[in-house]
Protein backbone atom coordinates (compact mmCIF):
# COMPACT_ATOMS: atom_id res chain seq x y z
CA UNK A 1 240.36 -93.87 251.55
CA UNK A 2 237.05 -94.48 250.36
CA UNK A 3 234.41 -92.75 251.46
CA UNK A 4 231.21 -94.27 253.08
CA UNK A 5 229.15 -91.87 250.28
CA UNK A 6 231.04 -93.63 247.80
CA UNK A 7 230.28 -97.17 248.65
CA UNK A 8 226.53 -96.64 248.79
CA UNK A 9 226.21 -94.36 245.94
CA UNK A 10 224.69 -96.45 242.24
CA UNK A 11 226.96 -97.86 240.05
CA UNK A 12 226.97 -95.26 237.69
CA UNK A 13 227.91 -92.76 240.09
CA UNK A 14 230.52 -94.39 241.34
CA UNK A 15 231.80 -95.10 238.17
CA UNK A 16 231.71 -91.49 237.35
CA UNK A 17 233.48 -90.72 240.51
CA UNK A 18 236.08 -93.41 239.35
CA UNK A 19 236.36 -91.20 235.47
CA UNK A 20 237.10 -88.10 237.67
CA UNK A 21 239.52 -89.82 239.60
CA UNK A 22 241.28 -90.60 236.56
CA UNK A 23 240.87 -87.43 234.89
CA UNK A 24 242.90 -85.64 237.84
CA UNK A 25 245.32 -88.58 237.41
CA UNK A 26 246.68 -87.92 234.02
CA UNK A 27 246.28 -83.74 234.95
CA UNK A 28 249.01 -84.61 237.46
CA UNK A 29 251.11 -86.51 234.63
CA UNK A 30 250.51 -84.52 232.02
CA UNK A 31 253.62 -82.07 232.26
CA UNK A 32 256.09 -84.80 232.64
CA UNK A 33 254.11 -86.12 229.66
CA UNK A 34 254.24 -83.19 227.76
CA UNK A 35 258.13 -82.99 228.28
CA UNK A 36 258.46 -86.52 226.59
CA UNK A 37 256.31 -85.68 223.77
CA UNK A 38 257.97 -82.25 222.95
CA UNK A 39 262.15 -83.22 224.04
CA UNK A 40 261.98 -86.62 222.87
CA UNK A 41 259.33 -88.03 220.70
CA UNK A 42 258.68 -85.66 218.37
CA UNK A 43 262.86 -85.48 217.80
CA UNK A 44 263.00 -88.94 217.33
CA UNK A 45 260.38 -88.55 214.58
CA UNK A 46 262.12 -85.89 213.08
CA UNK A 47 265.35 -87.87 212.97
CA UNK A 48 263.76 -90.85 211.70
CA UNK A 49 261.82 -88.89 208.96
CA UNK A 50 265.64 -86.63 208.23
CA UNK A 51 267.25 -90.27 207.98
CA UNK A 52 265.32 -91.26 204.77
CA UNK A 53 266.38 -87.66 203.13
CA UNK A 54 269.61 -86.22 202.05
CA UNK A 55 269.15 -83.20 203.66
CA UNK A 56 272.21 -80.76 203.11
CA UNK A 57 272.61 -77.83 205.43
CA UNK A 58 271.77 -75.33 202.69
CA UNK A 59 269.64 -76.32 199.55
CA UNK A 60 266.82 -78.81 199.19
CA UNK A 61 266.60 -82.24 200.66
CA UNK A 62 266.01 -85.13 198.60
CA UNK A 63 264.05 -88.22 199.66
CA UNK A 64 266.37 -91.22 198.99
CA UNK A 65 264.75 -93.87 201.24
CA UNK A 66 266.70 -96.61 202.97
CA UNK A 67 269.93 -94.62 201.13
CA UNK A 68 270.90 -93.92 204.14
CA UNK A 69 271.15 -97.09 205.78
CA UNK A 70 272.73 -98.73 203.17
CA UNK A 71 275.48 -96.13 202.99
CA UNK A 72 276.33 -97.45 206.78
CA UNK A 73 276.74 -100.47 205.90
CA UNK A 74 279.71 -99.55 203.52
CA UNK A 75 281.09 -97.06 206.00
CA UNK A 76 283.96 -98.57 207.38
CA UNK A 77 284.82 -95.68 209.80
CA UNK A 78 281.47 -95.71 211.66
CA UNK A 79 282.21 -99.80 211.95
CA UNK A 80 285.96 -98.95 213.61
CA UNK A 81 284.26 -95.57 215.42
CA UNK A 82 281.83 -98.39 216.82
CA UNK A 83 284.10 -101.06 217.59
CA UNK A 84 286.57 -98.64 219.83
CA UNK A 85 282.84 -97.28 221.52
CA UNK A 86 282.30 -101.06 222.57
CA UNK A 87 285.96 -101.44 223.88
CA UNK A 88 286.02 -98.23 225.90
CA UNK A 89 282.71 -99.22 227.43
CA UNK A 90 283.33 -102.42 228.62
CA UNK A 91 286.75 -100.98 230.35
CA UNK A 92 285.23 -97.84 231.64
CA UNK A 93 282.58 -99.67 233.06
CA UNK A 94 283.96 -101.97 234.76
CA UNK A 95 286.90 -99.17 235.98
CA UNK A 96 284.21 -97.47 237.30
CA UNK A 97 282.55 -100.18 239.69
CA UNK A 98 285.77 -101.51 240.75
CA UNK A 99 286.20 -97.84 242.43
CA UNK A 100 282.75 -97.16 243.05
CA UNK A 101 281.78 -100.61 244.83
CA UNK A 102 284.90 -100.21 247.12
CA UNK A 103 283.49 -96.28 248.14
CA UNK A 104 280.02 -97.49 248.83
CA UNK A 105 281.15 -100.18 250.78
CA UNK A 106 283.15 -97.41 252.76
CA UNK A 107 280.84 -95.25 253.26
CA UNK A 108 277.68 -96.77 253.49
CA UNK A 109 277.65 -96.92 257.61
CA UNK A 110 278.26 -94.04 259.75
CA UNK A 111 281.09 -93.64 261.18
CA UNK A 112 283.49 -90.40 261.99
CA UNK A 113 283.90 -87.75 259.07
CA UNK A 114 281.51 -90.11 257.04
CA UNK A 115 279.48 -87.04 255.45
CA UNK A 116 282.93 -85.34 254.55
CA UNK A 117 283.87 -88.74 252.91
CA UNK A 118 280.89 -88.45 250.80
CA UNK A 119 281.01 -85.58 250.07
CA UNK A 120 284.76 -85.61 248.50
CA UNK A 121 283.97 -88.72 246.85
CA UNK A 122 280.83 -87.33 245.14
CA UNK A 123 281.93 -83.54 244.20
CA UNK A 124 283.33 -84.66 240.81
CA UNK A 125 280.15 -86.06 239.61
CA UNK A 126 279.02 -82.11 240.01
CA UNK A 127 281.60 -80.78 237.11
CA UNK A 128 280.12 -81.09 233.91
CA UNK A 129 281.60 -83.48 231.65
CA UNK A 130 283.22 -80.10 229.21
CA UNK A 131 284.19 -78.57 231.97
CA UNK A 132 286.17 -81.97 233.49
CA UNK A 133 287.59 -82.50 230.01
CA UNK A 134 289.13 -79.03 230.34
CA UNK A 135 290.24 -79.59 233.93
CA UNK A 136 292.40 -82.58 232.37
CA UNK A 137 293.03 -81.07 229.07
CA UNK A 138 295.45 -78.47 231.04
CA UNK A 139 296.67 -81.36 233.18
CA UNK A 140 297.88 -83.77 231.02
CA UNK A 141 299.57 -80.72 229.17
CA UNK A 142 302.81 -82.20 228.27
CA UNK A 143 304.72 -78.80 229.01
CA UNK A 144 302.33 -76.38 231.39
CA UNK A 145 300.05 -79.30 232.67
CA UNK A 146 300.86 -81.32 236.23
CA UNK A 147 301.71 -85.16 235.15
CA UNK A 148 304.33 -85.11 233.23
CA UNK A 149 306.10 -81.98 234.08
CA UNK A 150 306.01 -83.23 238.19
CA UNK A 151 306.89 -86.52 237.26
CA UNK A 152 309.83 -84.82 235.30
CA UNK A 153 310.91 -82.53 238.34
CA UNK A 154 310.59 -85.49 241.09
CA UNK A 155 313.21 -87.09 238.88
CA UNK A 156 310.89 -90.47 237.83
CA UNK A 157 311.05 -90.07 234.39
CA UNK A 158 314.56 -88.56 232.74
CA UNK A 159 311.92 -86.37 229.92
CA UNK A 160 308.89 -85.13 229.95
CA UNK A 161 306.38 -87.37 228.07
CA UNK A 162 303.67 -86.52 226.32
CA UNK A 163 300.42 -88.59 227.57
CA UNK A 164 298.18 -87.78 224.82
CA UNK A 165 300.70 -88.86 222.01
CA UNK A 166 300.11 -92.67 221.36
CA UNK A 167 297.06 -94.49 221.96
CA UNK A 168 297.29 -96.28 225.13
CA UNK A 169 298.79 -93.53 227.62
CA UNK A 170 296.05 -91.14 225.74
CA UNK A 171 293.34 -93.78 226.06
CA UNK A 172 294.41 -94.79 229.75
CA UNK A 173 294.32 -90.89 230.37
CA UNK A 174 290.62 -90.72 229.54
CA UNK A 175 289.69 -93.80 231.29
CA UNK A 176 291.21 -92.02 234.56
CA UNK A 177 289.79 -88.76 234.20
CA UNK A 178 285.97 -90.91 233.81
CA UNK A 179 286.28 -92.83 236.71
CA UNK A 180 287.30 -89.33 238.76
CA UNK A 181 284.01 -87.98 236.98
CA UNK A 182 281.81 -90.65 237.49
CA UNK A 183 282.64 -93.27 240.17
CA UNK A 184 280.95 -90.75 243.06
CA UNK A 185 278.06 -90.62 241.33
CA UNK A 186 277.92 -94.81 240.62
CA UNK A 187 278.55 -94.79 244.54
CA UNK A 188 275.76 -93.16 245.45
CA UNK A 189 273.45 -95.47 243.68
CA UNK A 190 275.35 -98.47 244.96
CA UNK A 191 275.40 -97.17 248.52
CA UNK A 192 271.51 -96.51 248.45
CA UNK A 193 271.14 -99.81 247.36
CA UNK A 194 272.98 -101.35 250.45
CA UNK A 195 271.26 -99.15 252.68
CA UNK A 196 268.25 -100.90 251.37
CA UNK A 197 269.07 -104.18 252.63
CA UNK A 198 267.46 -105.05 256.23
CA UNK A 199 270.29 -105.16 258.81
CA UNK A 200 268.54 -108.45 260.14
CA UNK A 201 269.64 -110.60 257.47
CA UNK A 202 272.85 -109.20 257.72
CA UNK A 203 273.26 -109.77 261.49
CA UNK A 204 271.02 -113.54 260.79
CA UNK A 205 274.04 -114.76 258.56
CA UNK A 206 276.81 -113.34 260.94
CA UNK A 207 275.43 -115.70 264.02
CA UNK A 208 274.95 -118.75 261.48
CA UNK A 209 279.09 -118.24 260.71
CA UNK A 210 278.71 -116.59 257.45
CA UNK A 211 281.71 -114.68 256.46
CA UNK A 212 281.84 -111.43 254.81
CA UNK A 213 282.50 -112.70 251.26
CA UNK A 214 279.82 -115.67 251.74
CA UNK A 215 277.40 -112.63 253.51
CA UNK A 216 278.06 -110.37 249.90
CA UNK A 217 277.43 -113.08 248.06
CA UNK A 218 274.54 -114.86 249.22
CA UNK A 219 272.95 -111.67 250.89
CA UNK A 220 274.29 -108.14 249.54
CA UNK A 221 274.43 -109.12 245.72
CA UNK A 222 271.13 -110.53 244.94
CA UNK A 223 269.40 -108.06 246.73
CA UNK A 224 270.83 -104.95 244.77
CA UNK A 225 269.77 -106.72 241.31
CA UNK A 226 267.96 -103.74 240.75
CA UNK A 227 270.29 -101.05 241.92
CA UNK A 228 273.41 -102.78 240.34
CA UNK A 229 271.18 -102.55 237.12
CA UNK A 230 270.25 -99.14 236.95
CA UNK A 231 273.98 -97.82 237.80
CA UNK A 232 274.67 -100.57 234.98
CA UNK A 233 272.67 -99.23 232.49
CA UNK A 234 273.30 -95.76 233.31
CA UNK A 235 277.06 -96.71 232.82
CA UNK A 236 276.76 -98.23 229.46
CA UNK A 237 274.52 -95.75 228.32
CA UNK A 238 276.80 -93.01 228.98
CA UNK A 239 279.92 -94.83 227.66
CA UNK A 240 278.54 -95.49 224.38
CA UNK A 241 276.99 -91.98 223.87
CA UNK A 242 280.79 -90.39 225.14
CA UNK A 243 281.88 -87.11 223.05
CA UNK A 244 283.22 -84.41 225.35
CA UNK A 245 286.36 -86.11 226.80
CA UNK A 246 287.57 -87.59 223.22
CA UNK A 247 286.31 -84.69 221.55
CA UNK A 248 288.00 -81.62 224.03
CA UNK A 249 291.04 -83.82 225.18
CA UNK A 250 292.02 -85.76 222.28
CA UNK A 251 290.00 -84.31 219.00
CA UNK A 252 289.85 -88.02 217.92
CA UNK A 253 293.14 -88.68 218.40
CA UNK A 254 295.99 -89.79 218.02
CA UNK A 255 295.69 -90.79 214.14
CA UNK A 256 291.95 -90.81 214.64
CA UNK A 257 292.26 -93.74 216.83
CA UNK A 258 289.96 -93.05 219.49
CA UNK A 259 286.54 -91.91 217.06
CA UNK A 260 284.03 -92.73 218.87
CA UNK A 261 280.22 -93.39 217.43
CA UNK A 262 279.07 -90.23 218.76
CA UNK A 263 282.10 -88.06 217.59
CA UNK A 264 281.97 -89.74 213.82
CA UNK A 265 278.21 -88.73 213.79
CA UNK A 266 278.98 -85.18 214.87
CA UNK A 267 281.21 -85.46 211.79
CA UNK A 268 279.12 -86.29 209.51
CA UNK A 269 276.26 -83.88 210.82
CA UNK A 270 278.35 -80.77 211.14
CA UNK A 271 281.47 -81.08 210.12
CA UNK A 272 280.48 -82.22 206.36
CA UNK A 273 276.90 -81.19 206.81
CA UNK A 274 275.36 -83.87 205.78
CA UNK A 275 272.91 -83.97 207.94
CA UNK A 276 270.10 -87.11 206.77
CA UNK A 277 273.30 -89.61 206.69
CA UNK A 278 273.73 -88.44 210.90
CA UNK A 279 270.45 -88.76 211.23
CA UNK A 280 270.32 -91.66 209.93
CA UNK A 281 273.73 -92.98 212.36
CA UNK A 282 271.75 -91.51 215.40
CA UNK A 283 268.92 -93.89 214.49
CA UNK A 284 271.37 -97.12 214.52
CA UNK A 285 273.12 -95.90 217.63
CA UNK A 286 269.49 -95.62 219.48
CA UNK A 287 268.59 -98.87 217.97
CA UNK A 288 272.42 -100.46 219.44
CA UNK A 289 271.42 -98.95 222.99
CA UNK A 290 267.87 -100.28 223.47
CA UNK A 291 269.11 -103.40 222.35
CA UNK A 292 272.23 -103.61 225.26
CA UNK A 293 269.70 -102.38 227.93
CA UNK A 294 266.87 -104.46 227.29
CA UNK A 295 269.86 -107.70 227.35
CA UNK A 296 271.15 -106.38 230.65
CA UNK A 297 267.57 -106.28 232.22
CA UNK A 298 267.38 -109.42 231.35
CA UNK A 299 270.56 -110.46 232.47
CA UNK A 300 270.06 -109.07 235.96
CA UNK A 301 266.41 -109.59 236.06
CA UNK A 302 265.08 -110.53 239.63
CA UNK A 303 265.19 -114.58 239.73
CA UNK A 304 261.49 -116.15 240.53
CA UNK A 305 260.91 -116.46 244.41
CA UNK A 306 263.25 -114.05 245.30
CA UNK A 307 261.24 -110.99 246.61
């Protein structure tokens, strides 16, 4: 609040006054700013300046410009490694709404043993994404795991079968152990997001004869815009950068079908060491994610008049 000292005092004091205000202002931000500068934008520098270098582990780098770049566009495994990113993405995500959305729905109001519901639901999202992959690693085991050797002894299949063998029980298989990892999490988000919406309108649509689809429709939807876009991005984001669960589980397999972007640039970083042309892949990866989350604010951008 303003003081009455304040009010009367001469312009220039008060615009002093206003200087120190802003001075304590960016004291308060200046750790989180410091944090960006030092884990983020002075990496990204470094990776953009290590892009336009061959820059071998050992030895000398060598500036070769836009080399790089151009080499991508050649590379026809960082195209498929891509490609299968983009598929795996647009399943997972959607996977993981249709079993989050469901969960927040279910637990958003109180009701008996809610907290414990929550609780189970969310404890996945705790387990870090190595440790998960290891978790299923052992599980999909084709002899000492717990699929295919249960299956076997319940008698519903006549062998045991190997999950991780061909591509789609192996892909399948990772899109499962995701949504276990992730959907608590994603329900969270959504379920603080329908929290958010005032119980009047709610109760307004039931006495006009709205119906539940016709209330999340016209009502629950538009009003979590914002929510649904944030799990969105968060989603995406972590689809396209996925590594531990192909790389643990599968090792890029089977017949390096399931490379993904972030796997073929650990490749070519530190696998063959060449460490300008993964810089370089990191760059058009970054570039490929700004790009799909400034299109999906815009896609869910809040409509004009709606507050």
């Amino acid at each position: 609040m303003t003081s009455i000292a304040t009010i009367t005092a001469p312009p220039r004091a008060r615009k002093l006054v206003g200087a120190g205000r802003q001075w304590i202002g960016l004291l308060y931000v200046a750790p989180a700013i410091a944090l960006v500068v030092v884990f983020f934008l002075i990496p990204l520098g470094m990776t953009a300046w290590m892009s336009l270098h061959n820059w071998p582990l050992m030895g000398e780098h060598s500036y070769v410009g836009l080399g790089n770049y151009v080499a991508i566009l050649r590379d026809t495994r960082f195209w498929n490694a891509l490609r299968f990113t983009a598929y795996y993405t647009v399943i997972v995500t959607i996977a993981i709404f249709m079993v989050a959305f469901p969960l927040a729905l279910f637990v958003e109001r109180p009701r008996p043993l809610t907290n414990l519901y929550r609780t189970m639901f969310f404890m996945p999202a705790v387990v870090g994404f190595a440790s998960a992959s290891l978790l299923w690693s052992w599980l999909l085991n084709v002899d000492s795991g717990l699929f295919s050797p249960a299956a076997y002894d319940l008698g519903l299949i006549d062998k045991k079968f190997n999950l991780l063998a061909t591509f789609q029980p192996a892909f399948w298989s990772i899109i499962a152990m995701v949504v276990w990892k992730v959907a608590g999490f994603t329900m969270i988000i959504l379920m603080a997001g329908l929290q958010s919406i005032p119980q009047d309108l709610q109760e307004a649509a039931v006495i006009d004869g709205a119906g539940p689809f016709a209330r999340f429709r016209a009502i629950t939807l538009p009003l979590m815009r914002r929510t649904l876009a944030l799990a969105l991005i968060l989603s995406v984001a972590g689809s396209i950068l996925a590594f531990d669960q192909f790389y643990i589980i599968l090792r890029g397999g089977p017949r390096n079908q399931t490379l993904t972007a972030v796997y073929w640039i650990f490749n070519q970083s530190f696998v063959s060491f060449k460490l300008g042309y993964g810089a370089a892949l990191s760059m058009v990866l970054l570039v490929v994610l700004v790009a799909l989350s400034l299109v999906q604010l815009w896609l869910l951008r809040k409509p004009e008049g709606l507050d």
